[in-house]
Protein backbone atom coordinates (compact mmCIF):
# COMPACT_ATOMS: atom_id res chain seq x y z
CA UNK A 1 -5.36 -4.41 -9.59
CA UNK A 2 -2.88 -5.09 -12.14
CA UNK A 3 1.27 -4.46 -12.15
CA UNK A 4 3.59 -3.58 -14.77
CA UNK A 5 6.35 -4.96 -16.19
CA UNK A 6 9.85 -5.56 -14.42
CA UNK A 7 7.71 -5.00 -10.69
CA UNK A 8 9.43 -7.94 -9.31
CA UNK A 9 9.25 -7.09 -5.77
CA UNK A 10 5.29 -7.51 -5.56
CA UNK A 11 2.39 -9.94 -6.34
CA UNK A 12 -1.18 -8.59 -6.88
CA UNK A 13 -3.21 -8.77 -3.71
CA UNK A 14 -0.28 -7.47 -1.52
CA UNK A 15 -0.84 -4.32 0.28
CA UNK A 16 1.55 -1.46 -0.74
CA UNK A 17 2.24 1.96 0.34
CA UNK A 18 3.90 4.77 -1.80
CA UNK A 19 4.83 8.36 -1.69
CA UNK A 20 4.45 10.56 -4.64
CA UNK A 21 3.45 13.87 -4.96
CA UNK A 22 -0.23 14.73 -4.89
CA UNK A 23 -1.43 11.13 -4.75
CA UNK A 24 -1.13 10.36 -0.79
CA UNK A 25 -3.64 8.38 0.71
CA UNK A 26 -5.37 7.39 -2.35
CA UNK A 27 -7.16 3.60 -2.84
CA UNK A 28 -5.89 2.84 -6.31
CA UNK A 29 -3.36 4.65 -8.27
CA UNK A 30 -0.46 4.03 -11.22
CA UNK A 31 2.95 3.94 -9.31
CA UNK A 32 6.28 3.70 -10.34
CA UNK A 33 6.92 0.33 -8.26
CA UNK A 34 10.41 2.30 -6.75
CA UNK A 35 8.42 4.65 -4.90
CA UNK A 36 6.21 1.68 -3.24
CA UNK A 37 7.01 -0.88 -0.03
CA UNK A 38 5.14 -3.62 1.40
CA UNK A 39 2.71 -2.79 4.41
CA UNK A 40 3.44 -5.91 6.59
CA UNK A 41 0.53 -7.83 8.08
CA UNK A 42 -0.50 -6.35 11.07
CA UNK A 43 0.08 -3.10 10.49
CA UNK A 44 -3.02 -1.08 9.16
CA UNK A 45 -3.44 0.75 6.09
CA UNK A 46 -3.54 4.26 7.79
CA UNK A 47 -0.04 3.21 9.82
CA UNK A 48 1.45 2.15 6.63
CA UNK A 49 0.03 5.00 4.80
CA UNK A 50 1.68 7.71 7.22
CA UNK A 51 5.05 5.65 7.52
CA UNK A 52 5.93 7.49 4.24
CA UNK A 53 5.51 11.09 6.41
CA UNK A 54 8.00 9.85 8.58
CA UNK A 55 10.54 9.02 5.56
CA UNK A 56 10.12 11.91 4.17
CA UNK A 57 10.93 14.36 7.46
CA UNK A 58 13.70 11.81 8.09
CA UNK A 59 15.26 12.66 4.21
CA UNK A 60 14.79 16.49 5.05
CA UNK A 61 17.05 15.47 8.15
CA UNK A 62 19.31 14.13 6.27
CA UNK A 63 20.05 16.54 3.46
CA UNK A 64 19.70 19.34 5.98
CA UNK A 65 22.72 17.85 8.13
CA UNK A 66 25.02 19.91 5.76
CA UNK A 67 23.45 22.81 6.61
CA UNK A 68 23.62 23.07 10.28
CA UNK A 69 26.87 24.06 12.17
CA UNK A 70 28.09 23.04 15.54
CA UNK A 71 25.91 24.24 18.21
CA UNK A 72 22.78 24.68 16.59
CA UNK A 73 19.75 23.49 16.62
CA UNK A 74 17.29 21.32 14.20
CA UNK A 75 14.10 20.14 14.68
CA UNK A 76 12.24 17.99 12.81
CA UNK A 77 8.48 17.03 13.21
CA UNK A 78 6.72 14.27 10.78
């Protein structure tokens, strides 16, 4: 494994998780090192590789907050 230039935030051998589309859950692939995060020790790579899911429903939340109006309801599964 190898990282580019300016990817200050990592060393090689650390475990990573990203989110990009159509490259979840993959074993090696070229990243921009923005879209990555550190899986901490302890936590498995299949936790740290669906912690992204969870990001991603929460952002929906978020932008979706200006859509809802007093008295309704939102639910959001990830």
């Amino acid at each position: 494994m190898d990282k580019g230039e300016g990817c200050d935030k990592f060393n090689i051998g650390d475990r990573v998780a990203f989110m990009r589309g159509g490259a979840a859950h993959t074993e090696c692939n070229v990243v921009p090192c923005n879209l990555c995060v550190k899986i901490p020790d302890g936590v498995s790579y299949e936790e740290g590789a669906s912690n992204h899911l969870g990001a991603a429903a929460l952002q929906g939340y978020t932008k979706s907050r200006s859509a809802t109006y007093s008295n309704s309801w939102l639910s959001c599964y990830g």
